[in-house]
Protein backbone atom coordinates (compact mmCIF):
# COMPACT_ATOMS: atom_id res chain seq x y z
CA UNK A 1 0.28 -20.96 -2.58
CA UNK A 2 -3.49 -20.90 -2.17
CA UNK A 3 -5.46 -19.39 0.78
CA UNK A 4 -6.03 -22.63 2.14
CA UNK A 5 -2.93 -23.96 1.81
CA UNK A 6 -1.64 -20.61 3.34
CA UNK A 7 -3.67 -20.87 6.10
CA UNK A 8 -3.48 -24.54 7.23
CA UNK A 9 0.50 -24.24 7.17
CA UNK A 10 -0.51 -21.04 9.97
CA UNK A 11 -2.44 -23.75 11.69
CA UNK A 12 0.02 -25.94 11.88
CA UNK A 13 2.77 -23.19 12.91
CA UNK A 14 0.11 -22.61 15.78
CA UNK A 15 -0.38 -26.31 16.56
CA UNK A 16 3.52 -26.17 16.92
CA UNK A 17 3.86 -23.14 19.23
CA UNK A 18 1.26 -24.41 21.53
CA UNK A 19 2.82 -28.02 22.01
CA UNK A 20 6.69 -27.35 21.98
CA UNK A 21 6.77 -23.77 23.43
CA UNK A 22 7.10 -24.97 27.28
CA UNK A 23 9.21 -22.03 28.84
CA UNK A 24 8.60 -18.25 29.02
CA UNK A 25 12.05 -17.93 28.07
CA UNK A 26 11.42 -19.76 24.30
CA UNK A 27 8.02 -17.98 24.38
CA UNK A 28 9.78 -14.33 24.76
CA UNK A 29 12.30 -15.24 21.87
CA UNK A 30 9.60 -16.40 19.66
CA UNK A 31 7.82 -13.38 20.13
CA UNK A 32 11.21 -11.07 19.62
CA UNK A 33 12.05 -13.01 16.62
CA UNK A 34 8.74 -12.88 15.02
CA UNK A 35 8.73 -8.97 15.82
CA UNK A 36 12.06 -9.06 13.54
CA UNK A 37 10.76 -10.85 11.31
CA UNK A 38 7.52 -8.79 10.48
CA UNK A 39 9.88 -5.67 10.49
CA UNK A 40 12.25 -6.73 7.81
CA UNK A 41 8.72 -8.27 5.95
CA UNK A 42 7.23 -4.62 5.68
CA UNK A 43 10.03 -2.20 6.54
CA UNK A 44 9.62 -0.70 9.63
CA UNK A 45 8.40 2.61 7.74
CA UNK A 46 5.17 3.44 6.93
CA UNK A 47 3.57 2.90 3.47
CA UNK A 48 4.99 5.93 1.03
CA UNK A 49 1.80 6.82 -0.51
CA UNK A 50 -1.02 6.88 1.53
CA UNK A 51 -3.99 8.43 -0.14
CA UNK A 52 -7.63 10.00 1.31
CA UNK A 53 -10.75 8.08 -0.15
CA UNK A 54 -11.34 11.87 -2.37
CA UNK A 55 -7.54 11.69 -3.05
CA UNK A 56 -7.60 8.61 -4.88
CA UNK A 57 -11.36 9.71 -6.34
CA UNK A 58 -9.68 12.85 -8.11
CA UNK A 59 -6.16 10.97 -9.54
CA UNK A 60 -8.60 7.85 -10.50
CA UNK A 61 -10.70 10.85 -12.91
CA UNK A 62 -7.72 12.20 -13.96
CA UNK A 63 -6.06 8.77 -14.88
CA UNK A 64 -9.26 7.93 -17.03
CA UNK A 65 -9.21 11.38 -19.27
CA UNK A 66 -5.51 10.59 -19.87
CA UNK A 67 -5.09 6.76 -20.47
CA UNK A 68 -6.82 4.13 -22.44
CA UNK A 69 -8.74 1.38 -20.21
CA UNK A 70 -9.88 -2.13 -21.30
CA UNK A 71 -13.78 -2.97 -20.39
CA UNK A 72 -13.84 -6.90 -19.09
CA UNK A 73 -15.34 -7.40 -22.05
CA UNK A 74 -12.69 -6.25 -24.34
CA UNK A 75 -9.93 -7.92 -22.12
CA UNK A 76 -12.11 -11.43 -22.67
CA UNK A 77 -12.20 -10.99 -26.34
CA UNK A 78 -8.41 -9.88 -26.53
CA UNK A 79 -7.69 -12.88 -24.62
CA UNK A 80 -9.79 -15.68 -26.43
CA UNK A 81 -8.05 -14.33 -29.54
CA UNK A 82 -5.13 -14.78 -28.10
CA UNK A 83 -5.77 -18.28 -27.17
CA UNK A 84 -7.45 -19.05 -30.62
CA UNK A 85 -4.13 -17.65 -32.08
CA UNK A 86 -1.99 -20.78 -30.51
CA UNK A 87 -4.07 -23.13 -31.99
């Protein structure tokens, strides 16, 4: 699903709510169920790795001494090979 299809089915959701919610009652459960809903979504625990901005600086350095990484370039090349290849 694109972005724009992602958000005009929001808008619509929206549109919904505002012309079929008519009691305080409905409104509450909406909100209770939605609250649910986004719990069970994203656990109700926080994120297990949550890194500082020199945290992920240093294991980012370390990752690059230690592993091989692709330029853009090389991925492109690897990839129009690969294409050429099914030909």
């Amino acid at each position: 699903m694109t972005t724009i299809e992602l958000e005009a089915r929001k808008a619509m959701l929206v549109k919904e709510i505002l012309t079929d919610i008519n009691s305080e009652e409905m409104l509450d459960k909406l909100a209770g169920y939605l609250k649910r809903l986004k719990k069970t979504a994203t656990g109700s625990h926080a994120a297990p790795c949550q890194y500082t901005r020199d945290e992920m600086e240093s294991i980012l350095l370390e990752r690059e001494k230690d592993a091989h990484f692709y330029t853009q370039e090389q991925v492109k090349n690897e990839m129009k090979n690969l294409i050429a290849s099914w030909k």
